[in-house]
Protein backbone atom coordinates (compact mmCIF):
# COMPACT_ATOMS: atom_id res chain seq x y z
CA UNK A 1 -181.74 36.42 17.94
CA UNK A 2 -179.82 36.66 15.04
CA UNK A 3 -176.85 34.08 15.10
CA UNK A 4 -174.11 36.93 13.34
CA UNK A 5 -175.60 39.11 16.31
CA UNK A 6 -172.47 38.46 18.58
CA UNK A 7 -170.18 39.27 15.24
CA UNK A 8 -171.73 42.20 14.48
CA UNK A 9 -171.45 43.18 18.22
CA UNK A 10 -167.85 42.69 18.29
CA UNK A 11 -167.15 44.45 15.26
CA UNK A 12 -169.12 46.98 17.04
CA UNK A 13 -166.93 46.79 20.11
CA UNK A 14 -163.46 46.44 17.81
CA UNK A 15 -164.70 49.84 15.86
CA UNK A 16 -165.90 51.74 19.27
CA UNK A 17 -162.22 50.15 20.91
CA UNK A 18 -160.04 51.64 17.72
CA UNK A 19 -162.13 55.24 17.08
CA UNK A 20 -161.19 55.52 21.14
CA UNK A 21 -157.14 54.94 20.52
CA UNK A 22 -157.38 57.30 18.04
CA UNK A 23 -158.67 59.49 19.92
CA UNK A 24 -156.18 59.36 22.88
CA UNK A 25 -152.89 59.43 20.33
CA UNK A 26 -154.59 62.62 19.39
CA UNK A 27 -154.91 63.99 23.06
CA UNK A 28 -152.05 62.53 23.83
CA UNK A 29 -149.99 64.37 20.98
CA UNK A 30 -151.00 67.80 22.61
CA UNK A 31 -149.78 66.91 25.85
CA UNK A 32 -146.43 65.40 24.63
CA UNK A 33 -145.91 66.72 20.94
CA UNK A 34 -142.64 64.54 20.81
CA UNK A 35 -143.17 61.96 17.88
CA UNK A 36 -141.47 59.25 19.69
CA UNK A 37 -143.05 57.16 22.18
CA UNK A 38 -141.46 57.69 25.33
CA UNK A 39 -143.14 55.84 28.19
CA UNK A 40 -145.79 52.73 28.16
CA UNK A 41 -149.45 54.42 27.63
CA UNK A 42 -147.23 56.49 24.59
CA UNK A 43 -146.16 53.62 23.21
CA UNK A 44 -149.00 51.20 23.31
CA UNK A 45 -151.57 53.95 21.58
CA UNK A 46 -148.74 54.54 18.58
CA UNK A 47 -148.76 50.63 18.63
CA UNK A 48 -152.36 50.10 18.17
CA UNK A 49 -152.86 53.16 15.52
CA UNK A 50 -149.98 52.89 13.38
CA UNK A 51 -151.30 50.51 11.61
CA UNK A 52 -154.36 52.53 10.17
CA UNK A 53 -152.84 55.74 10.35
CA UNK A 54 -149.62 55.39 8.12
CA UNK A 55 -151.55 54.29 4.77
CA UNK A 56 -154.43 57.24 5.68
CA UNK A 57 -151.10 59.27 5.76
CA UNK A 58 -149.38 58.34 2.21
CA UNK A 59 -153.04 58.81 0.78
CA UNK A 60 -153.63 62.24 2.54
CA UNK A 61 -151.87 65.56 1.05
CA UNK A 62 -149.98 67.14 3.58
CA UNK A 63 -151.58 70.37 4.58
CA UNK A 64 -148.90 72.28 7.01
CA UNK A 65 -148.10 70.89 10.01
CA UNK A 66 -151.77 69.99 10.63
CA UNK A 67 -152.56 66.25 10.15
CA UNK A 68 -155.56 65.47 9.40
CA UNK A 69 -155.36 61.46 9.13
CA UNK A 70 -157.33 60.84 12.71
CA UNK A 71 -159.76 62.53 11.14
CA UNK A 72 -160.17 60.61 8.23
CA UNK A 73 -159.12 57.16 10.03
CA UNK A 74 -162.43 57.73 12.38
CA UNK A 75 -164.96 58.54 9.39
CA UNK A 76 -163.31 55.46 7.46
CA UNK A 77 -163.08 53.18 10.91
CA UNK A 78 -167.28 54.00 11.44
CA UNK A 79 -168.56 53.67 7.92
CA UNK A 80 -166.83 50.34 7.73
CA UNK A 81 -168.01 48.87 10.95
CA UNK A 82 -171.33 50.27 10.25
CA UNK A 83 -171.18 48.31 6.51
CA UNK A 84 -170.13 44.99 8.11
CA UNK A 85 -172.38 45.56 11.20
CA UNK A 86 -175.38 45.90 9.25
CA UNK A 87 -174.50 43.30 6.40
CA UNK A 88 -173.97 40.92 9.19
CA UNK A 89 -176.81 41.46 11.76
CA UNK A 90 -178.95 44.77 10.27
CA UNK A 91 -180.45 47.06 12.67
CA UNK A 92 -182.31 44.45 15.07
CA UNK A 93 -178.66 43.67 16.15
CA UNK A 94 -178.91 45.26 19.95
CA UNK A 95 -176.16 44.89 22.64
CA UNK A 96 -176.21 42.19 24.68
């Protein structure tokens, strides 16, 4: 085994980890449309995706009321992880 195996992994696991926030600010912003984080779960997912959603934002032109940065943030989140993943382990890099 590969010693940049466990790097690549966790890359892996960071990617998977940040792709899944994403995802549950975007649920979560149907259930409570309210841009300000209200309670706990609210406020730790703005917490965690803030931080790659805000410069996807100033890049993005705004198209109505629809924002389409998750979108873009998950494509850009993958390719990455899949770049470093594969410059650091390639594809006999399994889980552990």
């Amino acid at each position: 085994m590969d010693m940049m195996c466990p790097i690549a992994n966790a890359v892996q696991a960071v990617s998977t980890l940040m792709w899944l926030a994403i995802l549950g600010r975007v649920i979560y912003s149907w259930i409570d449309p309210s841009p300000f984080p209200t309670n706990t779960v609210k406020r730790v997912l703005w917490r965690l995706t803030d931080p790659i959603l805000d410069p996807v934002r100033r890049f993005m032109p705004a198209i109505g009321t629809i924002d389409l940065s998750p979108i873009v943030a998950m494509v850009l989140i993958q390719l990455v992880a899949g770049a470093i993943a594969t410059g650091l382990g390639g594809e006999f890099c399994g889980p552990m």
